[in-house]
PDB file of N, CA and C in Angstrom:
ATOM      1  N   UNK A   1      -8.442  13.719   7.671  1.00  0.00           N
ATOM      2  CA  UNK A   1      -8.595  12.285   7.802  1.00  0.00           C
ATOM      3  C   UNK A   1      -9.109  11.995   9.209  1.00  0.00           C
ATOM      4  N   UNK A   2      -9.930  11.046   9.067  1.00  0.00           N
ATOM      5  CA  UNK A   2     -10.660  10.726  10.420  1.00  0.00           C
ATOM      6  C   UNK A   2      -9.739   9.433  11.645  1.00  0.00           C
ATOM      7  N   UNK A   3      -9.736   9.941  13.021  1.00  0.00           N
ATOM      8  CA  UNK A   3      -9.026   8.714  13.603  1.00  0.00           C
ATOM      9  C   UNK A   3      -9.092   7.208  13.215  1.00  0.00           C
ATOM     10  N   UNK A   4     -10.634   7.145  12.946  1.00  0.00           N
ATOM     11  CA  UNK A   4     -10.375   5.877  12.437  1.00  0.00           C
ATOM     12  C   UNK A   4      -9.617   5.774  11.231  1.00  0.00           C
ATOM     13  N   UNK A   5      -9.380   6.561  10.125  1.00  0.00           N
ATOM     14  CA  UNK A   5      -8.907   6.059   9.452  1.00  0.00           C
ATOM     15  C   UNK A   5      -6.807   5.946   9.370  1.00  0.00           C
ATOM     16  N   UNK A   6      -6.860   7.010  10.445  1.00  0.00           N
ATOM     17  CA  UNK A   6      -5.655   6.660  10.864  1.00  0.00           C
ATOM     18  C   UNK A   6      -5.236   5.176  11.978  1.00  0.00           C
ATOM     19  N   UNK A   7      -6.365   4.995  12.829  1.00  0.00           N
ATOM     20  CA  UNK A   7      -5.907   3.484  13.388  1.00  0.00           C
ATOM     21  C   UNK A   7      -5.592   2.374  12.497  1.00  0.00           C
ATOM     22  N   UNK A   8      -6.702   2.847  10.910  1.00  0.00           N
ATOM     23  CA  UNK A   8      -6.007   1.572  10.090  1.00  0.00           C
ATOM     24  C   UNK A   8      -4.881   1.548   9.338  1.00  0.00           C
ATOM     25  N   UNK A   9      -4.654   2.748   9.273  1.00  0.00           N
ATOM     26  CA  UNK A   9      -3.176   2.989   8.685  1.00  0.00           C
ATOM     27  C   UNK A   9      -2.097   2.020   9.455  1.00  0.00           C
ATOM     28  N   UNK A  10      -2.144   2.921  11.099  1.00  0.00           N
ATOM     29  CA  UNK A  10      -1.216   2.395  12.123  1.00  0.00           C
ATOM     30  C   UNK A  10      -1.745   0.859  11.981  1.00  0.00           C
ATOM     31  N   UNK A  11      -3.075   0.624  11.517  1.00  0.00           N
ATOM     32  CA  UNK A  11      -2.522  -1.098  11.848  1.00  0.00           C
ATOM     33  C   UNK A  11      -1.973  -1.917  10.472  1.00  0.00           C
ATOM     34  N   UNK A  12      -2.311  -1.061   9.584  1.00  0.00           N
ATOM     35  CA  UNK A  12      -1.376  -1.928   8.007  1.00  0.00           C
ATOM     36  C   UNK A  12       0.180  -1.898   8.741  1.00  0.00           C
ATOM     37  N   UNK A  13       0.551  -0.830   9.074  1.00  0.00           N
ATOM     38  CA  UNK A  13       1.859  -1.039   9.255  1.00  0.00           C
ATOM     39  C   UNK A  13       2.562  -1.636  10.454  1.00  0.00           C
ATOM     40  N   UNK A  14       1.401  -2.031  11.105  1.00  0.00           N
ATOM     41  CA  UNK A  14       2.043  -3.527  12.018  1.00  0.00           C
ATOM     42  C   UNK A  14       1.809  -4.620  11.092  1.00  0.00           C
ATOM     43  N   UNK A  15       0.729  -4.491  10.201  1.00  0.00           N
ATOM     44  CA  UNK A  15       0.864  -5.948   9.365  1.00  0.00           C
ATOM     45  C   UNK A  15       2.070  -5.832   8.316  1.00  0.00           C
ATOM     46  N   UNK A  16       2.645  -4.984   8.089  1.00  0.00           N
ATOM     47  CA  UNK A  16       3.667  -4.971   7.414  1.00  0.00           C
ATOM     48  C   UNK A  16       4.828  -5.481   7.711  1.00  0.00           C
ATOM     49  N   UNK A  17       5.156  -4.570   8.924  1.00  0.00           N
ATOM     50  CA  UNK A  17       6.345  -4.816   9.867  1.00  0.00           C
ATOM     51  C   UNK A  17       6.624  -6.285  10.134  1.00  0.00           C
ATOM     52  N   UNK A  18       4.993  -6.783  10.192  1.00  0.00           N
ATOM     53  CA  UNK A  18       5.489  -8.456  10.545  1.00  0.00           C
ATOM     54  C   UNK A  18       5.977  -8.775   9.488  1.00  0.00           C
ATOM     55  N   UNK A  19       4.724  -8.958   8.395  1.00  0.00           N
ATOM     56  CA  UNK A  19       4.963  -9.594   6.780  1.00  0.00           C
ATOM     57  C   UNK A  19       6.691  -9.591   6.681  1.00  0.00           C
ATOM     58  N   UNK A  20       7.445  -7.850   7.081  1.00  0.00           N
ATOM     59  CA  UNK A  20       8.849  -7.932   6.350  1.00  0.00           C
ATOM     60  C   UNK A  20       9.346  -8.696   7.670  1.00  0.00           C
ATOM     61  N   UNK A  21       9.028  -9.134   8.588  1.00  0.00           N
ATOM     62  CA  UNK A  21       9.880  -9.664   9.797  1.00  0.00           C
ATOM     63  C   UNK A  21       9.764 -11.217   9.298  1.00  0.00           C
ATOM     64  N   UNK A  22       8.722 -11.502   8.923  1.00  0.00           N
ATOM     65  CA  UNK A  22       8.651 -13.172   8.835  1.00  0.00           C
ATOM     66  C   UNK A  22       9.373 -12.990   7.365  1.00  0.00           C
ATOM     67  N   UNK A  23       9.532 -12.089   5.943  1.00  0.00           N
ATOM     68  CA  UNK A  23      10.509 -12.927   4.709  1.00  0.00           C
ATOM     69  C   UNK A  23      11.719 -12.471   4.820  1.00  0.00           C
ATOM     70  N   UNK A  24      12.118 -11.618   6.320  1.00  0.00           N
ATOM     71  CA  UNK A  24      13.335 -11.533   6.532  1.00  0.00           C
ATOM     72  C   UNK A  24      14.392 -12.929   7.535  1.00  0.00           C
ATOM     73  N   UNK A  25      13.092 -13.612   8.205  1.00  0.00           N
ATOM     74  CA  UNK A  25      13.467 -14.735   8.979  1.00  0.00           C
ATOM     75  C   UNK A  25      13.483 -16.167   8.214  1.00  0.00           C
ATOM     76  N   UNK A  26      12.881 -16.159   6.679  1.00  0.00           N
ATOM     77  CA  UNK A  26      13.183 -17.055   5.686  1.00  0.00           C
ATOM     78  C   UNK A  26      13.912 -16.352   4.832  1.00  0.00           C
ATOM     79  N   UNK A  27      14.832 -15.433   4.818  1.00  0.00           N
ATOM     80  CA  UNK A  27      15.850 -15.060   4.009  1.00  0.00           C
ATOM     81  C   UNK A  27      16.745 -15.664   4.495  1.00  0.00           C
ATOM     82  N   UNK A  28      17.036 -15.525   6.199  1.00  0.00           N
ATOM     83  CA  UNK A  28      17.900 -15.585   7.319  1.00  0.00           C
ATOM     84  C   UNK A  28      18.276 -17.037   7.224  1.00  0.00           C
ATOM     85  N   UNK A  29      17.071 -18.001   6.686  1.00  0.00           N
ATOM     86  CA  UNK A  29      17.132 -19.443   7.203  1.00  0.00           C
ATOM     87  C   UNK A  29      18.089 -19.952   6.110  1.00  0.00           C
ATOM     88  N   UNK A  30      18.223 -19.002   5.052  1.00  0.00           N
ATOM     89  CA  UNK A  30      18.949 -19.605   3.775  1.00  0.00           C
ATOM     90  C   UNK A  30      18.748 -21.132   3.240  1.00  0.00           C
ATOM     91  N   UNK A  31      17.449 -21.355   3.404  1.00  0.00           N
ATOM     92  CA  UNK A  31      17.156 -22.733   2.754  1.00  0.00           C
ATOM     93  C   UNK A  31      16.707 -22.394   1.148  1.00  0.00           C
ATOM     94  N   UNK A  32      16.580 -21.117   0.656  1.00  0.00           N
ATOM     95  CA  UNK A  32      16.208 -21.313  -0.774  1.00  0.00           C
ATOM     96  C   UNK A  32      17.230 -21.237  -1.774  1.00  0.00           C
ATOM     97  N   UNK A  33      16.818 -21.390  -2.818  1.00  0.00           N
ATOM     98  CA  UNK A  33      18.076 -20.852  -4.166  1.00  0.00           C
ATOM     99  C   UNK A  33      18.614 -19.248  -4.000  1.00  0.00           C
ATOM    100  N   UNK A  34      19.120 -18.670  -5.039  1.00  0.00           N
ATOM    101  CA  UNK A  34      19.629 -17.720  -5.411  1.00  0.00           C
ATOM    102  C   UNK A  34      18.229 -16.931  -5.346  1.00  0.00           C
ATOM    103  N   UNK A  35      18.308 -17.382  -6.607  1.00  0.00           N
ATOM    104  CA  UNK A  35      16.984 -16.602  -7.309  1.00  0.00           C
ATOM    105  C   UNK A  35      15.777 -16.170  -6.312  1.00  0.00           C
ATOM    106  N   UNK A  36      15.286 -17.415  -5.529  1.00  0.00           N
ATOM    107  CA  UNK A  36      14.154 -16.861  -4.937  1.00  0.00           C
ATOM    108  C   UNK A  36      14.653 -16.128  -3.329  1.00  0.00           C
ATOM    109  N   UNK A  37      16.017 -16.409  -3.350  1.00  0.00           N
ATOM    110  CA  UNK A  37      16.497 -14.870  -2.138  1.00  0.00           C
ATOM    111  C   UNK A  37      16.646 -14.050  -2.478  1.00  0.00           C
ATOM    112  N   UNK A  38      16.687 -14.133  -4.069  1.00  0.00           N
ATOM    113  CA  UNK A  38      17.094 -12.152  -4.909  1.00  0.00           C
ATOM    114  C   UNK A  38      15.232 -11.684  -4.043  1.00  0.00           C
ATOM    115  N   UNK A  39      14.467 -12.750  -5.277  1.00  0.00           N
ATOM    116  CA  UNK A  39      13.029 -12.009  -4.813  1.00  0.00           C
ATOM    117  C   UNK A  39      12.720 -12.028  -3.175  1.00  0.00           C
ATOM    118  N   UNK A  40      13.167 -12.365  -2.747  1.00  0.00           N
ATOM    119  CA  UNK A  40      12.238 -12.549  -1.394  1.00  0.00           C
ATOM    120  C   UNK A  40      12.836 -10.742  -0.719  1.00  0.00           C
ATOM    121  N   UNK A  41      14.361 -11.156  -1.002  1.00  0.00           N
ATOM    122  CA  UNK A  41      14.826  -9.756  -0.694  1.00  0.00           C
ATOM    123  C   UNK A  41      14.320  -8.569  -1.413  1.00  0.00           C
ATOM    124  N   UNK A  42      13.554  -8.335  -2.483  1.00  0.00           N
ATOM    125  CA  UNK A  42      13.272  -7.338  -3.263  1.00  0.00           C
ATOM    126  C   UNK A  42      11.844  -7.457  -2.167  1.00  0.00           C
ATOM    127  N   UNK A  43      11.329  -8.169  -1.698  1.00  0.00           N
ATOM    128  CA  UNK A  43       9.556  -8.170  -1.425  1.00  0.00           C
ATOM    129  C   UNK A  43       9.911  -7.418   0.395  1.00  0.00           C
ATOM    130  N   UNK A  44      11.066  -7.675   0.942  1.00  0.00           N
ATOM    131  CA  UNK A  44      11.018  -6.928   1.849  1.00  0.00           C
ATOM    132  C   UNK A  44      11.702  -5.719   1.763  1.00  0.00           C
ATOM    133  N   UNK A  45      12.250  -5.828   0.472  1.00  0.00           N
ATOM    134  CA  UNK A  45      12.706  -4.169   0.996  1.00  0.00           C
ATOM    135  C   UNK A  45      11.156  -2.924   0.530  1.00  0.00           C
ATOM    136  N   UNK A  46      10.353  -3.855  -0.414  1.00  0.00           N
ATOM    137  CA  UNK A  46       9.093  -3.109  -1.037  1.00  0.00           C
ATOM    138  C   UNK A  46       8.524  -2.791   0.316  1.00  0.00           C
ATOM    139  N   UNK A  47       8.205  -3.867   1.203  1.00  0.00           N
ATOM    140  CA  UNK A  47       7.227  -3.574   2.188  1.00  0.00           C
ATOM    141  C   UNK A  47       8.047  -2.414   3.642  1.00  0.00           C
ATOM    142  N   UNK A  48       9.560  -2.600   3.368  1.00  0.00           N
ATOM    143  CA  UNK A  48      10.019  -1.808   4.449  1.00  0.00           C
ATOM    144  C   UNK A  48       9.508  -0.144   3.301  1.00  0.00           C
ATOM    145  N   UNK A  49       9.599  -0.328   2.627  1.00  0.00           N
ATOM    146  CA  UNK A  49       9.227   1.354   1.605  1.00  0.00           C
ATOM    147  C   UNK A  49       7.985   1.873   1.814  1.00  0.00           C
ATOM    148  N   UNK A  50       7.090   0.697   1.405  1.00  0.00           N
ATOM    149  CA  UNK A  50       5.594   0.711   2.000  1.00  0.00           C
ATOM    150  C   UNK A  50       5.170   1.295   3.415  1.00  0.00           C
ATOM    151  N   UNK A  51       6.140   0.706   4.410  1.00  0.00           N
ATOM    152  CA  UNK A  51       5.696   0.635   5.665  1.00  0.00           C
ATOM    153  C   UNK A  51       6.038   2.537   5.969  1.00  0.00           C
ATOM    154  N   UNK A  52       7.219   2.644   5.448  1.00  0.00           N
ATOM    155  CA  UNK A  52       7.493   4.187   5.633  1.00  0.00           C
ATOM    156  C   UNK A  52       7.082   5.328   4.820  1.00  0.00           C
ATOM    157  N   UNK A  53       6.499   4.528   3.377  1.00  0.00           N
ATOM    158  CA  UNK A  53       5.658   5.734   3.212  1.00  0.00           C
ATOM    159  C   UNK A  53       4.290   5.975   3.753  1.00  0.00           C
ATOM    160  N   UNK A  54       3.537   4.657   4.645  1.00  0.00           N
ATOM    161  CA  UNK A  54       2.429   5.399   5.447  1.00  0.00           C
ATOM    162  C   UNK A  54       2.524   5.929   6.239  1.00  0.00           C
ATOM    163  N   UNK A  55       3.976   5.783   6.970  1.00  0.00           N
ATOM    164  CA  UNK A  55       4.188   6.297   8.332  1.00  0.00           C
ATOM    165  C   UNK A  55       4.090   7.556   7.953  1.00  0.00           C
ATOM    166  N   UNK A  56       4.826   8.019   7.228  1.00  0.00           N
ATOM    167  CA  UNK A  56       4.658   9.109   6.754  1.00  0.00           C
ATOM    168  C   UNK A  56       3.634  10.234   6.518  1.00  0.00           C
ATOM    169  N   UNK A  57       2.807   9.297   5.996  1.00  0.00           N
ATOM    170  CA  UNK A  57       1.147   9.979   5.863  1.00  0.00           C
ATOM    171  C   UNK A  57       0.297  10.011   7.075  1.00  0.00           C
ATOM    172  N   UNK A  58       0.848   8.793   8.504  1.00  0.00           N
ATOM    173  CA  UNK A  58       0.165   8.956   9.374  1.00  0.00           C
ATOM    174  C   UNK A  58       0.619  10.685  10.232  1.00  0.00           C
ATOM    175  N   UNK A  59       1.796  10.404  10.359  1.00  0.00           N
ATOM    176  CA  UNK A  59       2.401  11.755  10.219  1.00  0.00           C
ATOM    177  C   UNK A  59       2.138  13.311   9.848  1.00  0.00           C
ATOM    178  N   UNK A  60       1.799  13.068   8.631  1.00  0.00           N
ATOM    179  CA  UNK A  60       1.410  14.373   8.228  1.00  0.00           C
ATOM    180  C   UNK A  60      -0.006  14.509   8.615  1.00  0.00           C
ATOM    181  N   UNK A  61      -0.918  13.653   8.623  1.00  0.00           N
ATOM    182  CA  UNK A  61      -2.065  13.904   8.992  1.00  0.00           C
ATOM    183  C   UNK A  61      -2.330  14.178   9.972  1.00  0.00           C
ATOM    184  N   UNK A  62      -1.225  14.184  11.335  1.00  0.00           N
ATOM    185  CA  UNK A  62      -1.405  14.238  12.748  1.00  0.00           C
ATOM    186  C   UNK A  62      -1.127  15.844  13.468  1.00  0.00           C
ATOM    187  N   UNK A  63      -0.296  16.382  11.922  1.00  0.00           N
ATOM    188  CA  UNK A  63      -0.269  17.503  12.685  1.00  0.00           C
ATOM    189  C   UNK A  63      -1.009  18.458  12.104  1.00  0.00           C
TER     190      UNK A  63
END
């Protein structure tokens, strides 16, 4: 894999990191129902999974 294509890796997973930082700071605010904190909580734990399985791949590709 080519550096560049590892800088875009490393940068999905700053866009991730935010994405789960900002529906973890409207989980936090507890202004919604039930229901849409079940989902909101299912959408960040996807993207914290996401975020570590590229890390992962940035990883393996580095060594």
């Amino acid at each position: 894999m080519e550096e560049r294509d590892l800088l875009l890796l490393e940068s999905a997973i700053t866009a991730i990191e935010e994405a789960a930082a900002a529906v973890g700071r409207e989980i936090e605010r507890d202004r919604l129902g039930a229901s849409s904190l079940a989902r909101l909580s299912t959408v960040e734990a996807e993207l914290r999974r996401s975020r570590l399985a590229i890390e992962e791949i940035v990883q393996e590709e580095r060594r």
